[in-house]
Protein backbone atom coordinates (compact mmCIF):
# COMPACT_ATOMS: atom_id res chain seq x y z
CA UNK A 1 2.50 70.29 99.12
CA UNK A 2 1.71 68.19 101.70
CA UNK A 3 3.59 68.15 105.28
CA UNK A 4 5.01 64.42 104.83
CA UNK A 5 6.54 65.39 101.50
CA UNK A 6 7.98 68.77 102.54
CA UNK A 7 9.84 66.58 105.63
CA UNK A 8 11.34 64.35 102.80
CA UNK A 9 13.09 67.06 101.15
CA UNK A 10 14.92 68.46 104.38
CA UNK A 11 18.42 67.06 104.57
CA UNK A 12 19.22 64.50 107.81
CA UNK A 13 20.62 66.15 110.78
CA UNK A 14 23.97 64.82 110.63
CA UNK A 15 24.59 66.26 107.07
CA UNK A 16 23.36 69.77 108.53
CA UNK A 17 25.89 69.25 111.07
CA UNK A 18 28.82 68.29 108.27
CA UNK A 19 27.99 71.52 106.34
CA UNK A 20 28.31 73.56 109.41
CA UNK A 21 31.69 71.88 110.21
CA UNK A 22 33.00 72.18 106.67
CA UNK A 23 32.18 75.83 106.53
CA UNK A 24 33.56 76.64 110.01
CA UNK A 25 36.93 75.00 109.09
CA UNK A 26 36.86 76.93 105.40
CA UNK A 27 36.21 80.29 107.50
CA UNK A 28 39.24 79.83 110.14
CA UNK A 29 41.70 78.51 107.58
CA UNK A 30 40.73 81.49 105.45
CA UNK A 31 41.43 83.74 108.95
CA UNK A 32 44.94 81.88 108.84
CA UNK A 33 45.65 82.16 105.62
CA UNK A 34 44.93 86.15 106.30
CA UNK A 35 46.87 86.93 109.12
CA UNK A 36 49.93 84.88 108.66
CA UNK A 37 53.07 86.26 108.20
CA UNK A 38 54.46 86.39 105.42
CA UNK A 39 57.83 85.14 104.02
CA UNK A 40 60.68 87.62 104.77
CA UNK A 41 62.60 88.67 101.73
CA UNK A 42 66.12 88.04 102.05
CA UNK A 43 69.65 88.21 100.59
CA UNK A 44 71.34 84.50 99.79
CA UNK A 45 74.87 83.56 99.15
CA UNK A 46 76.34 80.37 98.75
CA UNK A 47 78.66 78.19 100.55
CA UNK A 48 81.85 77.63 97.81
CA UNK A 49 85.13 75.52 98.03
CA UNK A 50 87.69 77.65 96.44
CA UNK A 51 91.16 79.18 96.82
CA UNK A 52 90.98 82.00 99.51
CA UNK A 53 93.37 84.90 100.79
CA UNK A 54 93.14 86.99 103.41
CA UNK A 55 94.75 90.82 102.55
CA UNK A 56 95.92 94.29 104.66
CA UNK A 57 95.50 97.22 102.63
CA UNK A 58 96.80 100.50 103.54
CA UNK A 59 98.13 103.87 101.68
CA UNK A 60 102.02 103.80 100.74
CA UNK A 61 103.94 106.05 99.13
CA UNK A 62 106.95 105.48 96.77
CA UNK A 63 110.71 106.50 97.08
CA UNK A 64 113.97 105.83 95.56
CA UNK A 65 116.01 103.12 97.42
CA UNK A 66 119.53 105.61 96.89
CA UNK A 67 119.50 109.09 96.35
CA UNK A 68 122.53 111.36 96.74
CA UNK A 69 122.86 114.89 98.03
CA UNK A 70 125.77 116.60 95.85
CA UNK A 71 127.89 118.76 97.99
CA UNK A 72 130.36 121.60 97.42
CA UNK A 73 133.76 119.81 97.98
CA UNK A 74 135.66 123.42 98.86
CA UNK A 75 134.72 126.76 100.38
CA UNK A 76 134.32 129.42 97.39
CA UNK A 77 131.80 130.90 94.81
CA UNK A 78 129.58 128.89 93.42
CA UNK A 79 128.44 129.23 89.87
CA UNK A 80 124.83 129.35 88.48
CA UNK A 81 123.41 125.65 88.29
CA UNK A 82 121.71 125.62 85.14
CA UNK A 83 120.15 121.87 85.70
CA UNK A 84 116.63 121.19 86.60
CA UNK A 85 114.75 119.08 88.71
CA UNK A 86 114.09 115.71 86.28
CA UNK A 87 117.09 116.40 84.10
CA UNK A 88 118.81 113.25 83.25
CA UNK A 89 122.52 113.48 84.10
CA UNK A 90 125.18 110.66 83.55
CA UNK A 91 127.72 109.15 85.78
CA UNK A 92 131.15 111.90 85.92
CA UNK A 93 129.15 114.38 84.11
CA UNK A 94 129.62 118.10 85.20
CA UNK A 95 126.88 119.52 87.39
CA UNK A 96 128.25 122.74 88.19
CA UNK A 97 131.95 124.10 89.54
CA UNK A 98 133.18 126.03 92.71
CA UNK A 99 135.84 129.00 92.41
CA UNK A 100 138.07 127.88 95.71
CA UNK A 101 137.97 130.88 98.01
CA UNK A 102 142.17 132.07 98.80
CA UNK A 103 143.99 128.74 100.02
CA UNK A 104 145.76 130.74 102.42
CA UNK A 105 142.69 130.35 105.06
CA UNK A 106 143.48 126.85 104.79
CA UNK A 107 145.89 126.88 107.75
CA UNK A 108 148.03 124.03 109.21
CA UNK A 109 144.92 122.99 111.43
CA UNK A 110 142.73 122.89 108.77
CA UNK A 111 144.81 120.56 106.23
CA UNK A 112 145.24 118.53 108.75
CA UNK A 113 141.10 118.13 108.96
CA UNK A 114 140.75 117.79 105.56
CA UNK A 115 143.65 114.53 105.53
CA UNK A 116 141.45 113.19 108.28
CA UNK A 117 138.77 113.68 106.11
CA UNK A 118 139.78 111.64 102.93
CA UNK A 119 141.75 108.92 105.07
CA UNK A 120 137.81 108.41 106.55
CA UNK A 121 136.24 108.52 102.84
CA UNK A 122 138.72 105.90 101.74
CA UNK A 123 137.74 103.70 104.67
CA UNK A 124 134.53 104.30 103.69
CA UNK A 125 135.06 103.44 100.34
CA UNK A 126 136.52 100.14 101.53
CA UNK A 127 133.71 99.33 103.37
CA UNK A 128 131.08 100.21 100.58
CA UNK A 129 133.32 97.66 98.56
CA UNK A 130 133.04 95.20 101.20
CA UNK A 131 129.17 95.37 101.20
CA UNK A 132 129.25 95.06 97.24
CA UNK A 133 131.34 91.85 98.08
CA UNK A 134 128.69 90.61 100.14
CA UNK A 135 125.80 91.71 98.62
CA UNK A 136 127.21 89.58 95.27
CA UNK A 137 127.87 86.74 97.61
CA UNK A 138 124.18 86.87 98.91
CA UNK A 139 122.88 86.87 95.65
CA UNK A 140 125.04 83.97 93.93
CA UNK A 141 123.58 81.79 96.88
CA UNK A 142 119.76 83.42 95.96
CA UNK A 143 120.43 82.13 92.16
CA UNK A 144 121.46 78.73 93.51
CA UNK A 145 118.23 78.74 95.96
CA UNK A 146 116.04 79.21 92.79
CA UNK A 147 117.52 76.88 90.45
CA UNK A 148 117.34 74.26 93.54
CA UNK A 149 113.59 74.90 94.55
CA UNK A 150 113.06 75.11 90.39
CA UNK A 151 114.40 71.64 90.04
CA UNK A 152 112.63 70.04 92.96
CA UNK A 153 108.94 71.51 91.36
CA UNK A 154 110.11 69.91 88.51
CA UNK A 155 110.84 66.74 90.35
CA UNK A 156 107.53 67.26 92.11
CA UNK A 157 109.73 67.29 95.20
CA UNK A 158 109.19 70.69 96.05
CA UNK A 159 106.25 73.46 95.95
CA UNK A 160 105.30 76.53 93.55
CA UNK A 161 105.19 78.32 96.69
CA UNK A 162 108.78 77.75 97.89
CA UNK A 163 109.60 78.49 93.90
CA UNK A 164 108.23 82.09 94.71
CA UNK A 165 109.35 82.37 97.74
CA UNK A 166 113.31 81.64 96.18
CA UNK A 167 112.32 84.01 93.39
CA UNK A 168 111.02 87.10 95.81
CA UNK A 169 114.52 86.39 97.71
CA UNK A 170 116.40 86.67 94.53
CA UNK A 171 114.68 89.99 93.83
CA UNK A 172 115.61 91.07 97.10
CA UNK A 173 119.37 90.28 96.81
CA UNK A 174 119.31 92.26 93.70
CA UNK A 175 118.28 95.22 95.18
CA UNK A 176 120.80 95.00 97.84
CA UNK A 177 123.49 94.90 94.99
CA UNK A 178 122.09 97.71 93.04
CA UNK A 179 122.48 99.48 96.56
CA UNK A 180 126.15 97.90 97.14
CA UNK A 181 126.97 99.40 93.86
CA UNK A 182 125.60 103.04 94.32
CA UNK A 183 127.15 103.26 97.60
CA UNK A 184 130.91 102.74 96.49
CA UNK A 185 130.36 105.39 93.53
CA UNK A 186 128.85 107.51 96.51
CA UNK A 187 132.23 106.57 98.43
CA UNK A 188 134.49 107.11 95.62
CA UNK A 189 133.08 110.93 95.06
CA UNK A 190 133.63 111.44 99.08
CA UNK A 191 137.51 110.67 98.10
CA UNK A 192 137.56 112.43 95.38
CA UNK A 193 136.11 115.78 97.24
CA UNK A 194 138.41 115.04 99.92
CA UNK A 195 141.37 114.56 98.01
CA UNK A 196 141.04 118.17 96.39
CA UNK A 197 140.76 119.81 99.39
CA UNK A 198 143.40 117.99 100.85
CA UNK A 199 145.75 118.61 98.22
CA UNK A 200 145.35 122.37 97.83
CA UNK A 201 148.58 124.02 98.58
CA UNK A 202 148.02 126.68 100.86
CA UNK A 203 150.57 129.10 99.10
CA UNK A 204 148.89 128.69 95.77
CA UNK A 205 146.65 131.50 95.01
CA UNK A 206 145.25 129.58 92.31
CA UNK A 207 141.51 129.90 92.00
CA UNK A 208 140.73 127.71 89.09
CA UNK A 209 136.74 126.62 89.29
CA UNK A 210 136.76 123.06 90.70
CA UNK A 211 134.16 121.21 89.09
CA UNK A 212 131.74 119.04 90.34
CA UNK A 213 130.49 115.79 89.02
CA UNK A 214 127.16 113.68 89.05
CA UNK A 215 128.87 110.37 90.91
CA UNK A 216 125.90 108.54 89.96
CA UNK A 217 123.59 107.74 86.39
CA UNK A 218 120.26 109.10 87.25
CA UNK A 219 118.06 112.35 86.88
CA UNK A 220 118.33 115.64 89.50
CA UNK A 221 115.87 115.39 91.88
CA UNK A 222 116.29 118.93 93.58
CA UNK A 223 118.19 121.82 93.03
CA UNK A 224 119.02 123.13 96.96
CA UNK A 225 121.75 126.12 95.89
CA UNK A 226 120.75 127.73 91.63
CA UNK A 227 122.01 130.57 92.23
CA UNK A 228 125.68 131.82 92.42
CA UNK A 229 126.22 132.33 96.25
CA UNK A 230 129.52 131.41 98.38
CA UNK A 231 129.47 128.20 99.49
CA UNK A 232 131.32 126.45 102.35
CA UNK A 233 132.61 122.67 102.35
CA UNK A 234 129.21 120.28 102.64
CA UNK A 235 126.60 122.47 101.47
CA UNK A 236 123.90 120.38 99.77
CA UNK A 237 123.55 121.94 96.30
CA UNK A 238 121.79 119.40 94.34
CA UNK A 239 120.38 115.94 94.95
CA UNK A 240 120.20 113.18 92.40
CA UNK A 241 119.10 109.36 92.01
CA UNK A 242 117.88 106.68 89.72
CA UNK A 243 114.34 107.13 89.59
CA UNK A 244 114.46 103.35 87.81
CA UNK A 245 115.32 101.98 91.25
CA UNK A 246 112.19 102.97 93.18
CA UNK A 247 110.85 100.13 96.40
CA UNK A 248 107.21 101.02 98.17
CA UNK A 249 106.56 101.87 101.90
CA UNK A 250 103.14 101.36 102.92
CA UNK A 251 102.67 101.99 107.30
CA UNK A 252 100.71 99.35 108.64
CA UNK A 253 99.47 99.11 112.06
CA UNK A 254 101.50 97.02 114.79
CA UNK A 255 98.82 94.24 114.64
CA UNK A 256 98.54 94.15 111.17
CA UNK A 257 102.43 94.26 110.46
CA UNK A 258 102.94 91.27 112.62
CA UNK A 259 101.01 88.98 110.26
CA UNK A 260 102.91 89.89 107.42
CA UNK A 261 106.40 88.03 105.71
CA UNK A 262 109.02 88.57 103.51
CA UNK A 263 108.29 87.37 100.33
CA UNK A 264 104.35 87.66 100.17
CA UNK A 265 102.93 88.93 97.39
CA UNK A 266 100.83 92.01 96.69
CA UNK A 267 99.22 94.12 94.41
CA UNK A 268 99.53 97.93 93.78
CA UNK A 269 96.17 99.42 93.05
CA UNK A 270 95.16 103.64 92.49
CA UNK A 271 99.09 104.34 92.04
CA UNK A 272 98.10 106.56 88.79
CA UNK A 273 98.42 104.61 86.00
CA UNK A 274 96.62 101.76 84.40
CA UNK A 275 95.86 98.68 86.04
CA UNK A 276 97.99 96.71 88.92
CA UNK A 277 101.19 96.28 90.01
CA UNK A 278 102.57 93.03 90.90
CA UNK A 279 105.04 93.58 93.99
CA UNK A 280 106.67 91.69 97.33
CA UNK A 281 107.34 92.76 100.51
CA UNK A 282 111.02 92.54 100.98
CA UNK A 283 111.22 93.74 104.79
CA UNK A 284 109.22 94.64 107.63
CA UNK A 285 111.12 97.32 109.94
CA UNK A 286 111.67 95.56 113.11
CA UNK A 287 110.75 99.09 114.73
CA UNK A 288 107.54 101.01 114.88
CA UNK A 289 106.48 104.51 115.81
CA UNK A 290 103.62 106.60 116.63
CA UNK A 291 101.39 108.12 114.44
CA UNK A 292 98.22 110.45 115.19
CA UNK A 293 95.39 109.36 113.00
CA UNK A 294 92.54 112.00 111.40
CA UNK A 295 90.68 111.22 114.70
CA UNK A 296 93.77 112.14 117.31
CA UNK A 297 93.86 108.86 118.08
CA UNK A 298 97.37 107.46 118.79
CA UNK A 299 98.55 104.40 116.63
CA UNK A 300 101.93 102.31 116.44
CA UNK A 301 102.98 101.95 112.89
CA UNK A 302 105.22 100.04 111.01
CA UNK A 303 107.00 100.68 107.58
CA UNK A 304 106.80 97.71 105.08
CA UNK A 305 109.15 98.01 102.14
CA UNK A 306 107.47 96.68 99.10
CA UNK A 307 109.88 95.69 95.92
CA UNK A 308 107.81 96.03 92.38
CA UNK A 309 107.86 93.27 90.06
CA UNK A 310 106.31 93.73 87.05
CA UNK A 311 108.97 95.55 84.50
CA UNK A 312 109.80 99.30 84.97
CA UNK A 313 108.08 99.90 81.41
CA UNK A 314 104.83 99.08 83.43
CA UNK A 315 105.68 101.38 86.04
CA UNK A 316 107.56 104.23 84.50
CA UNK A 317 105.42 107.43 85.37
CA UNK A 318 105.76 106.47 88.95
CA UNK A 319 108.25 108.61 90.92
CA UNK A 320 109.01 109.58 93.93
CA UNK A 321 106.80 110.30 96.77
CA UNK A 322 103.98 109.36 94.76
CA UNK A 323 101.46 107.72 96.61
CA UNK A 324 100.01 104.18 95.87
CA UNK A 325 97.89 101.81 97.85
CA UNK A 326 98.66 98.31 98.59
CA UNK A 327 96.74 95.23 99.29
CA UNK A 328 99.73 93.03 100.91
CA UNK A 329 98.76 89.18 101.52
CA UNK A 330 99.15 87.88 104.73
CA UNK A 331 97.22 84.08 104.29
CA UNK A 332 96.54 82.14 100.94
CA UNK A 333 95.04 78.52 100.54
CA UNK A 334 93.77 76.25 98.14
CA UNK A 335 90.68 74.00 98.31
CA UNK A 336 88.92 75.60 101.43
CA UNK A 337 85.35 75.86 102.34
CA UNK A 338 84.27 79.40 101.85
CA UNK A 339 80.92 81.59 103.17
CA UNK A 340 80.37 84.82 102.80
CA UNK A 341 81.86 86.92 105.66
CA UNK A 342 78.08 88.88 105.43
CA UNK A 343 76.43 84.99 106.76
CA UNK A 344 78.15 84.58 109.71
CA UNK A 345 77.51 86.04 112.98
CA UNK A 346 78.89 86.11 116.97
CA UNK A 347 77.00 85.74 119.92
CA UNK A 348 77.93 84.86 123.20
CA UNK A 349 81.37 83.68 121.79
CA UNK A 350 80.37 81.73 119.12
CA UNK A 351 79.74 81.78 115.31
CA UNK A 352 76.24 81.26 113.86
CA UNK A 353 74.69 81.41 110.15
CA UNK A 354 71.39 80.58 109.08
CA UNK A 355 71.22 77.88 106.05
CA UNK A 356 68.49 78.34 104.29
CA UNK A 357 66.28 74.29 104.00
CA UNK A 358 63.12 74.36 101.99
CA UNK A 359 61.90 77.82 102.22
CA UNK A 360 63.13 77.85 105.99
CA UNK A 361 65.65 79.53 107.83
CA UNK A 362 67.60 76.99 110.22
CA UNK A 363 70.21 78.35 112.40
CA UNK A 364 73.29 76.45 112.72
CA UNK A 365 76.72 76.77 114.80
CA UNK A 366 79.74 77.10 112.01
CA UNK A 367 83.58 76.74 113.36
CA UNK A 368 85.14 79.84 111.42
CA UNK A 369 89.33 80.02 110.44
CA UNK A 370 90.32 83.23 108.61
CA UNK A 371 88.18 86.13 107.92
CA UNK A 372 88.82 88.73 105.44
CA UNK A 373 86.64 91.37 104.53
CA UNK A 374 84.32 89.41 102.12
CA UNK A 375 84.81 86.10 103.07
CA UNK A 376 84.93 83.47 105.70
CA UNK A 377 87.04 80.29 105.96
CA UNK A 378 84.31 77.52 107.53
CA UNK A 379 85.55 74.49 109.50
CA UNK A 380 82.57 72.57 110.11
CA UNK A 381 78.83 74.00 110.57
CA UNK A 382 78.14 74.60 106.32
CA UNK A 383 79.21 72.20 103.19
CA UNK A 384 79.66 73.59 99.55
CA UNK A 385 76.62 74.01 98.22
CA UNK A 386 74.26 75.35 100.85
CA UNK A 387 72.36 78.49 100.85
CA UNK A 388 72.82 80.85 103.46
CA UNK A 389 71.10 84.38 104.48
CA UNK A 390 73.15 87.28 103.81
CA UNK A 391 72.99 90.21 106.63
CA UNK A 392 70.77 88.84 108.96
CA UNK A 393 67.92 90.63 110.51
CA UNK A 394 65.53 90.89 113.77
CA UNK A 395 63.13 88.89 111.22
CA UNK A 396 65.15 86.39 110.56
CA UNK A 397 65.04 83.88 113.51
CA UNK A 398 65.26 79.80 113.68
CA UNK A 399 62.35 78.35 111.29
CA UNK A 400 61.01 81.37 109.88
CA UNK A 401 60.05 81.13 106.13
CA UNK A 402 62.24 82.99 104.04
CA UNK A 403 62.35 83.72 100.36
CA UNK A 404 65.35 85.53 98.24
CA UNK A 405 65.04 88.98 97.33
């Protein structure tokens, strides 16, 4: 081949030049492509408007609102109880007698003690009478709250809240009554005690057992004295309550007790039986005391007494001093923006989360409200609907690519 020909076939200079460009540009975006990052695999969650509460849960134990601690009513002998813890005993029935030890050691002095003594258990009784009095007062005006706050939902004048607020009051008042109640047929067993060792005649050698009723419907809860021994007046021998009429104290800490009300709702969860328990706080002891936790660290507590709601059917292997946990609510509301309390993040005194925008972490200031332990109330910063990274890392940072795990 000839020289002129061979120069026809070479390709111009400014197409050798193109090539080289093209090929240098294919080489460094393949160097790119090589060594950059990658997308960082992430956890997402998702910005929700919904209904949100805010809960304190702590370990409670149950116990019966009234219990009562028999007592021998006379010095003498005291004859073999023959009842058992969790027998059920009627109101008057017998629960054991005392064979009076010889009247005559009941001198002048002493029956003059024991007419002190039942003049002070019938004022006593009067006074349990006068709480009954009120406590059926209190809860005539609960009924009429109810049936008001009732009618005004109805009228869509009022709230469902206020409804159960009325209703948890209610509840409340009828405990008090139930409480009223025991404590005059507490009082009326004082006189009754009183009154036979005030009437003993102390020249009667008479020695006839005096026997010694249950003054309250309920089951034995302890037996303190089974054996025959000699008593003296006040010696606990058995104790005995309505194990029907049980309320819930769960200790909360001083900062946690201060956020919670009468009348807010809560649930009953690992209490031994089958599902939860509906219940409301009826008071929060205006007085707290010190309690050394597993770590020796020194904490102010404060008992909450819980009522239970749902029907004692539900609840009926529960007795007392069994323990329970409780998740009490301390803030409920509709219709709020909600993130993920995993999203959100402080630094330097503010709140951060990153939303996720096409493939790309962006970080973005968020105004947060409440905070429970799964969720996060958002002000402004997020809308309904956006993506955000859950637990973020050192990876994660402003712009970098991100893609769900």
């Amino acid at each position: 081949m000839s020289e002129p020909e061979e120069k026809s076939r070479e390709l111009p200079r400014w197409a050798q030049m193109s090539l080289l460009v093209v090929l240098a540009l294919v080489i460094v975006g393949g160097l790119v492509l090589a060594f950059r990052p990658g997308a960082v695999e992430v956890d997402l969650g998702t910005v929700e408007r919904t209904t949100m509460r805010v809960t304190v849960e702590e370990d409670g134990r149950a116990r019966l609102q009234d219990r009562y601690v028999v007592s021998a009513p006379v010095s003498g002998t005291l004859t073999r109880v023959q009842w058992r813890p969790g027998d059920e005993v009627e109101a008057g029935q017998e629960l054991t007698r005392v064979r009076p030890s010889p009247s005559p050691l009941l001198d002048d002095r002493s029956q003059a003690q024991a007419r002190t003594r039942l003049e002070a258990a019938r004022a006593e009784l009067e006074r349990a009478r006068s709480m009954e009095e009120v406590a059926e007062a209190g809860l005539v005006e609960a009924r009429q709250e109810l049936r008001r706050q009732e009618l005004l939902l109805e009228q869509s004048g009022g709230s469902a809240s206020a409804v159960e607020r009325a209703r948890a009051a209610l509840q409340a008042r009828e405990a008090e009554r139930r409480s009223a109640r025991f404590g005059v047929q507490v009082a009326e067993q004082e006189v009754e005690n009183a009154r036979l060792l005030a009437e003993r005649d102390p020249d009667s050698r008479e020695t006839d057992a005096v026997p010694i009723p249950s003054p309250v419907a309920g089951r034995v809860l302890r037996v303190m004295q089974e054996s025959e021994s000699v008593v003296q007046p006040g010696t606990p021998l058995l104790e005995v309550g309505d194990v029907a009429n049980l309320e819930l104290v769960v200790d909360l800490l001083s900062a946690d007790a201060v956020r919670v009300r009468p009348g807010a709702a809560a649930e009953i969860e690992r209490w031994g039986g089958d599902g939860t328990l509906a219940a409301r706080v009826r008071t929060v002891e205006p007085s707290a005391f010190t309690r050394v936790s597993a770590l020796g660290i020194e904490e102010q507590r404060v008992n909450v007494v819980l009522d239970l709601t749902d029907p004692h059917e539900a609840w009926a292997s529960l007795g007392d001093g069994y323990r329970v946990e409780a998740r009490i609510v301390v803030w409920e509301e509709e219709d709020v923006v909600v993130a993920p309390a995993s999203a959100v993040f402080r630094r330097d005194g503010s709140w951060f989360a990153f939303r996720v925008e096409s493939g790309r972490a962006r970080e973005v200031e968020v105004e947060v409200g409440e905070r429970s332990d799964v969720e996060a109330q958002i002000l402004s910063g997020l809308e309904p609907g956006d993506e955000v990274v859950l637990y973020p890392g050192d990876r994660v940072a402003d712009g970098a690519r991100v893609e769900e795990r």
